[in-house]
Protein backbone atom coordinates (compact mmCIF):
# COMPACT_ATOMS: atom_id res chain seq x y z
CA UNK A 1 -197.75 -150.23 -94.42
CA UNK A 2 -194.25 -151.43 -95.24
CA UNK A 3 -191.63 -150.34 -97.14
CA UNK A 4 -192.33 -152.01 -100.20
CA UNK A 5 -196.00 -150.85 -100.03
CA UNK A 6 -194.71 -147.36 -99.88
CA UNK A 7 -192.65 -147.83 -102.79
CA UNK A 8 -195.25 -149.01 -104.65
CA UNK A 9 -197.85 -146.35 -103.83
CA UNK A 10 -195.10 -143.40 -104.15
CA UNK A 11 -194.93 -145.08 -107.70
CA UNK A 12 -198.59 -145.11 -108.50
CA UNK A 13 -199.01 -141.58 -106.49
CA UNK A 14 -196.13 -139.94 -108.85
CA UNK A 15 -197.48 -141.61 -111.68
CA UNK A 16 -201.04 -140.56 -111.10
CA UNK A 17 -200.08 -137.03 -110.51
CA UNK A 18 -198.44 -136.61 -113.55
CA UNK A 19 -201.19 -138.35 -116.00
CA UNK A 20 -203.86 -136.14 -114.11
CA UNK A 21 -202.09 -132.86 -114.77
CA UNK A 22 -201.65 -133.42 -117.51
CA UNK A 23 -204.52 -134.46 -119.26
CA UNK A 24 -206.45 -132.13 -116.76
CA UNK A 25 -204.05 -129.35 -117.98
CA UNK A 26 -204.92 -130.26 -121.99
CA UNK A 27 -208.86 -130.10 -121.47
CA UNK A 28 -208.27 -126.84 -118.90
CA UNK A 29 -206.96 -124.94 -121.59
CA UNK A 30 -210.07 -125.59 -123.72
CA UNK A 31 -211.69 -123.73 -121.43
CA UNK A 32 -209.53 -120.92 -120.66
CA UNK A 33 -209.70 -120.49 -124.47
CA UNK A 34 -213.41 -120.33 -124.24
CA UNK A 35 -213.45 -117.74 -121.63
CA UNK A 36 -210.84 -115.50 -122.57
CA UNK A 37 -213.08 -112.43 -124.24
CA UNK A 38 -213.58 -112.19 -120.23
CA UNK A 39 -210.49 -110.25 -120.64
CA UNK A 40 -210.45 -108.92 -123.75
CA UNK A 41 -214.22 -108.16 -124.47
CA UNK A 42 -215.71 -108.12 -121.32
CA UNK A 43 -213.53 -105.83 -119.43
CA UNK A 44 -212.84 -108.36 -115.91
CA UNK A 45 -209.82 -108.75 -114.39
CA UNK A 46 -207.07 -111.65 -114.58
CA UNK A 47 -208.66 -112.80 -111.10
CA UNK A 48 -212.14 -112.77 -111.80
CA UNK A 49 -210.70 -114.71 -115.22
CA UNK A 50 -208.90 -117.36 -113.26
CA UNK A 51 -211.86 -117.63 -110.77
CA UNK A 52 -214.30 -118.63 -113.76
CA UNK A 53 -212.00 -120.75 -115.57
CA UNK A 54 -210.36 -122.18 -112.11
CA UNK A 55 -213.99 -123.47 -110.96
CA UNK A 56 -214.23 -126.22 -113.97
CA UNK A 57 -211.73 -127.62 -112.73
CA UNK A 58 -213.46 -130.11 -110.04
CA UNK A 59 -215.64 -131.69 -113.16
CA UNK A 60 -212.64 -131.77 -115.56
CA UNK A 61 -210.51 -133.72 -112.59
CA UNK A 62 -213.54 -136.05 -112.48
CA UNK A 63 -213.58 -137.12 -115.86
CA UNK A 64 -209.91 -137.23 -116.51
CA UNK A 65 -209.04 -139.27 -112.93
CA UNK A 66 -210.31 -142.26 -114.13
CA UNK A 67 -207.86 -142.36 -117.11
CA UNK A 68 -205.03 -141.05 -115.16
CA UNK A 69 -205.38 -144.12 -112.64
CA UNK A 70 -205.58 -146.02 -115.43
CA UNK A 71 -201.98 -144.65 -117.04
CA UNK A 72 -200.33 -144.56 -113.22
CA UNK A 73 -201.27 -148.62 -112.52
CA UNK A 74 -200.11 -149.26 -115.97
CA UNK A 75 -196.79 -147.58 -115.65
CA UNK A 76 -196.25 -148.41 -112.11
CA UNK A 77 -196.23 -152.38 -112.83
CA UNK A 78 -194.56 -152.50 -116.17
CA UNK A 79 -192.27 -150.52 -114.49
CA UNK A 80 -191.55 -153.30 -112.20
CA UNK A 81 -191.62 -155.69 -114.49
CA UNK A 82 -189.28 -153.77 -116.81
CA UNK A 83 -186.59 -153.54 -113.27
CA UNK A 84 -187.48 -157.35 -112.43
CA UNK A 85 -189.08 -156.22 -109.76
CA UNK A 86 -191.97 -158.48 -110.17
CA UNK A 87 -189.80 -161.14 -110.70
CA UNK A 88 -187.75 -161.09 -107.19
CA UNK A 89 -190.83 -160.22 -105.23
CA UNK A 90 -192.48 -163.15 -106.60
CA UNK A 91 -189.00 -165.85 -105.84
CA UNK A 92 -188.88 -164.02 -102.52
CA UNK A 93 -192.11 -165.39 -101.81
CA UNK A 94 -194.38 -162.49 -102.34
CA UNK A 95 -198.20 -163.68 -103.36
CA UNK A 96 -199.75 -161.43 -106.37
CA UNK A 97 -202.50 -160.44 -103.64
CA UNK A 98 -199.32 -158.26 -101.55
CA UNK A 99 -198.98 -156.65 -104.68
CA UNK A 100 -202.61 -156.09 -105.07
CA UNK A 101 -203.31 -154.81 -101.80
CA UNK A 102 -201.52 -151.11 -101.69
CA UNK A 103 -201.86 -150.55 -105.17
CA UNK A 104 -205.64 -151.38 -104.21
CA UNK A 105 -205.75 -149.37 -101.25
CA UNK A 106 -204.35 -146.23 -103.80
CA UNK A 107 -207.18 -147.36 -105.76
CA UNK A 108 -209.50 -146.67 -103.02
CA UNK A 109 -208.21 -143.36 -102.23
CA UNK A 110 -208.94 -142.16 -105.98
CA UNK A 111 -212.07 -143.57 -106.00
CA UNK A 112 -213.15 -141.65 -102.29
CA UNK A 113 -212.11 -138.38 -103.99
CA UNK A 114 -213.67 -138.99 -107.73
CA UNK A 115 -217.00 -139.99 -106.02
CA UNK A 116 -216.72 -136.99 -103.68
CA UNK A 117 -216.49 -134.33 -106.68
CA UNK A 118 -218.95 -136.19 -108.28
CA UNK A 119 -221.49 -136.35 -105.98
CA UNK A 120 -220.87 -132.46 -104.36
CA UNK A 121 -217.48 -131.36 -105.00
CA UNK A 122 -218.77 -131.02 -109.17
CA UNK A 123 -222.12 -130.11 -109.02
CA UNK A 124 -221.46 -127.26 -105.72
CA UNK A 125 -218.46 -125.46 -108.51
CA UNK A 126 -221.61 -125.63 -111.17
CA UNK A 127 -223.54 -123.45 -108.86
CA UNK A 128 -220.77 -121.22 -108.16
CA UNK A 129 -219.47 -120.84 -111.59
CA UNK A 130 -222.92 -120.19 -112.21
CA UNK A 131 -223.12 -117.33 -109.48
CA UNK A 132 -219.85 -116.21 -110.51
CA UNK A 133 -221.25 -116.14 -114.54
CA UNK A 134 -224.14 -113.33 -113.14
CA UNK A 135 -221.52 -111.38 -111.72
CA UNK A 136 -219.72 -111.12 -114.60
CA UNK A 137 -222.64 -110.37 -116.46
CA UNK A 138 -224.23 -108.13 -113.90
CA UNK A 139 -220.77 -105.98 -114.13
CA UNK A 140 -220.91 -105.75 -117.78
CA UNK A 141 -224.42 -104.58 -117.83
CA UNK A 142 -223.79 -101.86 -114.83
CA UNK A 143 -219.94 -100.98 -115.58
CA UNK A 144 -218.85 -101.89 -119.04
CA UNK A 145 -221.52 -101.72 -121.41
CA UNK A 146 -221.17 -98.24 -123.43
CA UNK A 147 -224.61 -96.21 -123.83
CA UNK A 148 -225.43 -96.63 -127.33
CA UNK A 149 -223.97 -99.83 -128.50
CA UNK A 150 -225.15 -103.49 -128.22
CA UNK A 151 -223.76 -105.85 -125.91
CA UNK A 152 -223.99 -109.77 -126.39
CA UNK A 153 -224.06 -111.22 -123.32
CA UNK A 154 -224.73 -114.62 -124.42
CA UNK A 155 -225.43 -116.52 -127.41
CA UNK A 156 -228.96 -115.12 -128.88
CA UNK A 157 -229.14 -112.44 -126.05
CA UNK A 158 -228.29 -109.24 -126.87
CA UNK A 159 -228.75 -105.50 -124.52
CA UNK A 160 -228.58 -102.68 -125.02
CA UNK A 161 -228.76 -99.16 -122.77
CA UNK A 162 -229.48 -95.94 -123.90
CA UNK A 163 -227.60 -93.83 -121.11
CA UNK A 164 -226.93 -94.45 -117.50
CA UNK A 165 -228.44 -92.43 -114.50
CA UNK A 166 -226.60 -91.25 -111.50
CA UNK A 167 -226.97 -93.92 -108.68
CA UNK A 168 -226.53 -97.14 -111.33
CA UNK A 169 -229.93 -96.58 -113.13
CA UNK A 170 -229.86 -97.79 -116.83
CA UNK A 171 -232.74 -95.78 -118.96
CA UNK A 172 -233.57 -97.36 -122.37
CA UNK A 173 -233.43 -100.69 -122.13
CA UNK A 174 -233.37 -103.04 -124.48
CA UNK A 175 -232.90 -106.70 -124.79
CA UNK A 176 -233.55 -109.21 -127.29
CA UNK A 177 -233.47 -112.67 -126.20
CA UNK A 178 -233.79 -115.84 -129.12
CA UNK A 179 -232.04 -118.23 -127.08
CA UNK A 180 -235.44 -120.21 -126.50
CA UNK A 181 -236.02 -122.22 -130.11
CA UNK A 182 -239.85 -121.95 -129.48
CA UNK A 183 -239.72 -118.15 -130.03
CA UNK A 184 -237.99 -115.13 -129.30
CA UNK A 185 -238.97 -112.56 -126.51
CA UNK A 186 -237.54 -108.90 -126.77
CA UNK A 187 -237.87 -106.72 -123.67
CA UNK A 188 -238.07 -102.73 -123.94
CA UNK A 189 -238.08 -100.72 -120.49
CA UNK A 190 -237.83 -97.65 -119.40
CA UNK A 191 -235.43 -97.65 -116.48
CA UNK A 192 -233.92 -100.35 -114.92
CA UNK A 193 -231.42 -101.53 -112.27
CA UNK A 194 -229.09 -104.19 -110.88
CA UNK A 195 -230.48 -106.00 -107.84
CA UNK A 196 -228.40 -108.32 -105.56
CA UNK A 197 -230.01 -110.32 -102.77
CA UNK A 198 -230.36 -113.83 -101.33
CA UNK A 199 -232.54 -115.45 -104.47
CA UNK A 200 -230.09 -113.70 -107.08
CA UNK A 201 -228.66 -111.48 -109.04
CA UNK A 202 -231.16 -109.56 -111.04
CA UNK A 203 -232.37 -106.87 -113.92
CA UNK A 204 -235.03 -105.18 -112.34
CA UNK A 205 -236.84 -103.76 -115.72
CA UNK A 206 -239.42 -100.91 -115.03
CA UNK A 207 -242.64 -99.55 -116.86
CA UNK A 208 -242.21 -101.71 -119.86
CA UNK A 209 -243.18 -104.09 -122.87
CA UNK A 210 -242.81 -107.50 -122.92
CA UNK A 211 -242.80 -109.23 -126.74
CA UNK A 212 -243.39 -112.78 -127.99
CA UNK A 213 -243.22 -114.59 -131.37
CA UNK A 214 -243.12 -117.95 -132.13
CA UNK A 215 -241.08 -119.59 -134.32
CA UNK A 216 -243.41 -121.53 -136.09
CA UNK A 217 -246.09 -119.15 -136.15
CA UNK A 218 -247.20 -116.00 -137.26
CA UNK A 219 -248.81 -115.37 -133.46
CA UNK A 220 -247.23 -112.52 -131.45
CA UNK A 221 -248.19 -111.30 -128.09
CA UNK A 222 -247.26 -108.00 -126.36
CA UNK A 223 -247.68 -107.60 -122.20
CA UNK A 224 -246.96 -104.59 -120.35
CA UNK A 225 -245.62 -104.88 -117.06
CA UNK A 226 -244.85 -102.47 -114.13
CA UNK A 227 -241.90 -104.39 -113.06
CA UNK A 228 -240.31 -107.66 -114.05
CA UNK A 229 -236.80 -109.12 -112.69
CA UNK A 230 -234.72 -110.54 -115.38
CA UNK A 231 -232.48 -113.55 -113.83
CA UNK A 232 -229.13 -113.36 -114.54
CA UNK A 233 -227.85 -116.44 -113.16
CA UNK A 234 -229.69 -118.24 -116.09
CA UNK A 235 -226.79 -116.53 -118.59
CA UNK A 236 -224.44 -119.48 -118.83
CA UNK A 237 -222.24 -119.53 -121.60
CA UNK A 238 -225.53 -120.19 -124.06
CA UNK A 239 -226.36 -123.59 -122.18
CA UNK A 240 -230.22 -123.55 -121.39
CA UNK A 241 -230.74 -123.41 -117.44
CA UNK A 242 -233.54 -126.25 -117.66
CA UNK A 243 -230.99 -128.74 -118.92
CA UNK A 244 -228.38 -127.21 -116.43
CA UNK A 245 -230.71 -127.65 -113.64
CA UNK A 246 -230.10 -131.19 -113.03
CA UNK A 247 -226.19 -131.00 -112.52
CA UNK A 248 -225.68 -128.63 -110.16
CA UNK A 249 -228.32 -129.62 -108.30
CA UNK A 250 -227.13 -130.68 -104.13
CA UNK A 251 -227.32 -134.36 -104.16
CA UNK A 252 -230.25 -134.30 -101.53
CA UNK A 253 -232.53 -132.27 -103.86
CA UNK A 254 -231.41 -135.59 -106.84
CA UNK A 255 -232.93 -138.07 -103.47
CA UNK A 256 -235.73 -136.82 -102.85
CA UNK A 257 -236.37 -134.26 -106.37
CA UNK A 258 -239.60 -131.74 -105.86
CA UNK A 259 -242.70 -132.95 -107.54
CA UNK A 260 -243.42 -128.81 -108.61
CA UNK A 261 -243.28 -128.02 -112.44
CA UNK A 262 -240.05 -126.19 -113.16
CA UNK A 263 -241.43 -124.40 -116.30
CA UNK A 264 -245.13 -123.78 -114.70
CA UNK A 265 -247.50 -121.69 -117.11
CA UNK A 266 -249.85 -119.22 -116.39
CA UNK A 267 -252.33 -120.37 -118.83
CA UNK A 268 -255.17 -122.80 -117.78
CA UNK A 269 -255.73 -124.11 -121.10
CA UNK A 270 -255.38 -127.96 -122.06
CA UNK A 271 -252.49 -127.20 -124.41
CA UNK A 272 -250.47 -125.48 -121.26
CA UNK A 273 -251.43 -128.02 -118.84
CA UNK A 274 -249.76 -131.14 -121.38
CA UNK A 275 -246.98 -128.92 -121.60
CA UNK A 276 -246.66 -128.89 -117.91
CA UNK A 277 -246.68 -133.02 -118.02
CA UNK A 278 -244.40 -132.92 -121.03
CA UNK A 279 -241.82 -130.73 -118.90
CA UNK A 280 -242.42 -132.85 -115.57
CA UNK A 281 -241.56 -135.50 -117.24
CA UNK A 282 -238.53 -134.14 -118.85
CA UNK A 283 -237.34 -132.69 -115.24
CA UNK A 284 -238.07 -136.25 -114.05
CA UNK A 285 -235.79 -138.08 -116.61
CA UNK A 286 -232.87 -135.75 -116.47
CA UNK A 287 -232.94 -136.06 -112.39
CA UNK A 288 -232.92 -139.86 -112.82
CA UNK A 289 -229.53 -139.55 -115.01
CA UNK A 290 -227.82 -137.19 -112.40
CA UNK A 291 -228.29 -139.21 -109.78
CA UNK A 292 -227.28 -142.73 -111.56
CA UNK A 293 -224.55 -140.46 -112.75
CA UNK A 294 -222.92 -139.41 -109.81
CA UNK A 295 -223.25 -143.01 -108.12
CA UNK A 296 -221.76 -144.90 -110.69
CA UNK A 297 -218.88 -142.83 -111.37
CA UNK A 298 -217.25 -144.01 -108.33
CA UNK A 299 -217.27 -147.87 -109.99
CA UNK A 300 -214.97 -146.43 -113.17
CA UNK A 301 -211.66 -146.10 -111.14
CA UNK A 302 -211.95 -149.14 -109.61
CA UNK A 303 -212.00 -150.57 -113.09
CA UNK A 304 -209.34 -148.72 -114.03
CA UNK A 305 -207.07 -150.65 -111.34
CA UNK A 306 -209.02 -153.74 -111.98
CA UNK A 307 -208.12 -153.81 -115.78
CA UNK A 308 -204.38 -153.19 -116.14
CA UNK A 309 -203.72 -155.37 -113.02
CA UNK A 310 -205.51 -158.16 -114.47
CA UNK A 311 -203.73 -158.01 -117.69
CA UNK A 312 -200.02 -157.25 -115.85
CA UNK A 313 -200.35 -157.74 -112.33
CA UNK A 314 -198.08 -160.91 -112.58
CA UNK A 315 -194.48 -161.58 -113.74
CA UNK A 316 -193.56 -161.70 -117.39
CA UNK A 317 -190.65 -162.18 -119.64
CA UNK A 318 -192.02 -161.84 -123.02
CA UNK A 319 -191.73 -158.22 -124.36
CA UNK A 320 -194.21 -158.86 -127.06
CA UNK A 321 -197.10 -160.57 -124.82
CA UNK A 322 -196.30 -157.76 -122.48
CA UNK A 323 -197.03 -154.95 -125.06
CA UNK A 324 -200.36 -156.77 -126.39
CA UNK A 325 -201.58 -157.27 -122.77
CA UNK A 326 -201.80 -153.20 -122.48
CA UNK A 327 -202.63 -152.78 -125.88
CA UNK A 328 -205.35 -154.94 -124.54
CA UNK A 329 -206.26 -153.58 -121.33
CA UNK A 330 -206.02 -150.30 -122.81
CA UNK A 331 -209.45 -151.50 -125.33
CA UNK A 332 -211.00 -152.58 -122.90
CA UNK A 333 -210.76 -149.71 -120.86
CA UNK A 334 -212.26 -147.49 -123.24
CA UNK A 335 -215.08 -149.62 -124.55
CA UNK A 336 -216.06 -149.47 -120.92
CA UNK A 337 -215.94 -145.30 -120.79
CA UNK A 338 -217.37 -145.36 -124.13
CA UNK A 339 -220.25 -147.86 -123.13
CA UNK A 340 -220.88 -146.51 -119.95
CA UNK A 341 -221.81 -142.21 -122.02
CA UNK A 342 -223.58 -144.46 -124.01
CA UNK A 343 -225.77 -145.85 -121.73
CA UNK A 344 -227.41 -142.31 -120.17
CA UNK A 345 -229.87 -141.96 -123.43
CA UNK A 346 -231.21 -145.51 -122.41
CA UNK A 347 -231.82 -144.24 -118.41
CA UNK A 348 -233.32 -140.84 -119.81
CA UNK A 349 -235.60 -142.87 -121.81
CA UNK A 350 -236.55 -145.60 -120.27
CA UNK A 351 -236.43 -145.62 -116.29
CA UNK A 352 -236.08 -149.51 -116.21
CA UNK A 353 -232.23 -149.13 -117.48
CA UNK A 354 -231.11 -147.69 -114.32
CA UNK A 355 -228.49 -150.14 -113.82
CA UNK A 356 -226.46 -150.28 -117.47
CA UNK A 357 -224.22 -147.60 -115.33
CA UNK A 358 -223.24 -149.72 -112.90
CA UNK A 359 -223.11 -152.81 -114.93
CA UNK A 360 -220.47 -151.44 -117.92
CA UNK A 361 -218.00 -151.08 -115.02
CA UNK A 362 -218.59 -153.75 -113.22
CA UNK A 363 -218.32 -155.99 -116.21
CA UNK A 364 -214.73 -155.11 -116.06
CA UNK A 365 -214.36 -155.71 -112.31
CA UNK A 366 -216.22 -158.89 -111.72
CA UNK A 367 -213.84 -161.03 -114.12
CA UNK A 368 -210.35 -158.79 -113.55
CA UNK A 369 -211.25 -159.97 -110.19
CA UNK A 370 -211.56 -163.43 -111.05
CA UNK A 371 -208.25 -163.12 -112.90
CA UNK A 372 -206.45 -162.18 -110.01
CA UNK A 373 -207.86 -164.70 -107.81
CA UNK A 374 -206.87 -167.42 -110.81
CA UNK A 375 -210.34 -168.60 -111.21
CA UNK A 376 -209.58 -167.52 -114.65
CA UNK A 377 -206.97 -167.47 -117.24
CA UNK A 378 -205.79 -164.73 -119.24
CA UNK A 379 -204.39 -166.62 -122.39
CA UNK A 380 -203.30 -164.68 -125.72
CA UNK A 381 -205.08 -166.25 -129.03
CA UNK A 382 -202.50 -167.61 -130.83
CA UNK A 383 -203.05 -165.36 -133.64
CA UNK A 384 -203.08 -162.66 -132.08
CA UNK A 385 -199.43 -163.92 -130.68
CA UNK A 386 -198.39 -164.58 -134.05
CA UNK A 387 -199.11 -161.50 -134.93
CA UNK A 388 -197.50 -159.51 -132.47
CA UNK A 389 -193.79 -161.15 -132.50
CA UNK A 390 -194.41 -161.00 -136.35
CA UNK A 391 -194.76 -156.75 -136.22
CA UNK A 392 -191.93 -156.58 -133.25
CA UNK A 393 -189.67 -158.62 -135.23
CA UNK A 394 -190.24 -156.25 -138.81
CA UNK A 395 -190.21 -152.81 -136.56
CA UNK A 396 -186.76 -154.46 -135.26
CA UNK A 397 -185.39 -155.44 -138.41
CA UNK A 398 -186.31 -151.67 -139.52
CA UNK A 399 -184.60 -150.57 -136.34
CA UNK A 400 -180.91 -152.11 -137.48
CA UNK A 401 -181.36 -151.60 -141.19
């Protein structure tokens, strides 16, 4: 790589740095704003806080790298544009395609780590925020919970202890769980304790009652059981696990998905068994959008180089074509992110529309590609010319008046 390649990629590196910080830094907050009654309700420490919120940040860096590499390629040739830059390289004899290649090769290097967090880096911080999520919970339950009061440890769940034992034994338990919208299950026990081991984190409820109601019903059922092991890696910030499943599931397990019922019933009844199918099915379709998902997200960077390049990759002098050609690129940009979250309710429901993933993006690629190679012509509509110098010429005239 030569010197000018390096100047252009410390460009586009310094660039791309700064965009992703900071929009990673905007949507980070969100979160830490979400989880801060860690601290202040839950009784962890700043650690275990940082640890929680610090583990969304491989999915938030997925979704905002795209954009940023969109911003750095932007700034990085309008910058040489602006300098004249563009200008000399091109009377020194430099083809667009030297200017393509290590702004292309930075492209590459995005894309590698965007399609790494997507298809593992993402989905293995889901599991351990997850993990991390039934610690917390597990702690409140065994250390911080006072005897007495109620505790929500999620949205619709509720617990509550009556004293604790010596040797971590809860007695009186209580939990009331209306999380599920088909009904709402309350649990009463006797004694209970926290169990860690290689399946989980779990309540280990003794010598108690188990009740149902439906929502839409007046039917109620009441079981007694000896034991029963409450999960607490299912308690994630009131997201249902079912729907969870399918994103932090390892990317071999979204190959090659188990043909077992996720939700099996007990009941042998016809009612339970089309239930079964109904949730198979469900599984299935949610498993299909993962994986499409993951693969296609590594196609949206690209674009993001493609786009701005095509529009600016070559020498201008005009200020005002210059500023509608990223006012341009910049549309098209995000009707291609917004098309391509559109297009997952068409693969859940319909397993034919796999590919309206891949093709949103690589609608964008196939001509910017075409551009560059000058099998086609970017030309501004005349109006929309008009236009332009007509509203840089009256913000001017407002400028010196």
């Amino acid at each position: 790589m030569g010197r000018l390649d390096r100047y252009i990629v410390m460009t586009a590196g310094g660039a791309f740095l700064a965009a992703l910080s900071t929009l990673t830094g905007m949507v980070w907050l969100t979160q830490i704003l979400r989880r801060f009654d860690l601290v202040t309700s839950q009784g962890q420490t700043i650690l275990m806080f940082f640890t929680v919120t610090g583990l969304a940040l491989p999915t938030l860096i997925q979704l905002t790298a795209p954009m940023a590499l969109f911003l750095a390629i932007t700034y990085t040739l309008n910058k040489l544009n602006g300098d004249s830059e563009l200008i000399v390289m091109g009377a020194a004899g430099f083809s667009q395609w030297q200017l393509f290649r290590p702004l292309f090769l930075f492209a590459l290097v995005v894309t590698s780590a965007t399609a790494f967090l997507s298809i593992e880096g993402g989905p293995l911080s889901v599991r351990m925020l997850r993990e991390q999520l039934a610690v917390v919970n597990a702690d409140i339950i065994s250390n911080v919970a006072q005897p007495g009061r109620f505790a929500a440890l999620d949205r619709g769940l509720t617990f509550h202890i009556r004293e604790r034992a010596p040797g971590g034994a809860l007695r009186g338990i209580f939990v009331h769980d209306s999380r599920d919208p088909k009904g709402v299950t309350t649990y009463i026990a006797d004694r209970g304790q926290i169990v860690s081991s290689d399946a989980g984190i779990f309540l280990v409820l003794e010598d108690g009652t188990m009740h149902r109601s439906a929502e839409r019903s007046d039917s109620a059922s009441m079981v007694e059981f000896k034991n029963y092991a409450f999960d607490m890696s299912q308690l994630n910030a009131g997201e249902k696990s079912a729907q969870a499943s399918a994103a932090d599931m390892p990317f071999y397990d979204l190959l090659w998905p188990s043909k077992d019922d996720p939700n099996p019933k007990v009941e042998d009844s016809r009612n339970s068994k089309i239930e079964n199918s109904s949730n198979l099915k469900a599984e299935e379709s949610r498993i299909r959008v993962e994986l499409h998902k993951r693969l296609s997200s590594a196609l949206y960077p690209i674009a993001a180089f493609i786009i701005p390049f095509a529009f600016i990759g070559s020498p201008q002098t005009t200020r005002q074509s210059r500023n509608a050609a990223i006012s341009g690129a910049a549309l098209i940009f995000m009707a291609i992110e917004i098309a391509g979250f559109g297009t997952w309710g068409f693969v859940q429901r319909n397993e034919y529309a796999w590919f309206l993933p891949y093709l949103m993006p690589l609608a964008a690629i196939v001509p910017g590609l075409m551009v560059v190679a000058g099998f086609i012509e970017l030309r501004m509509p005349t109006f929309v010319q008009q236009l332009t110098s007509a509203l840089m010429a009256r913000i001017a005239r407002l400028q010196s008046a």
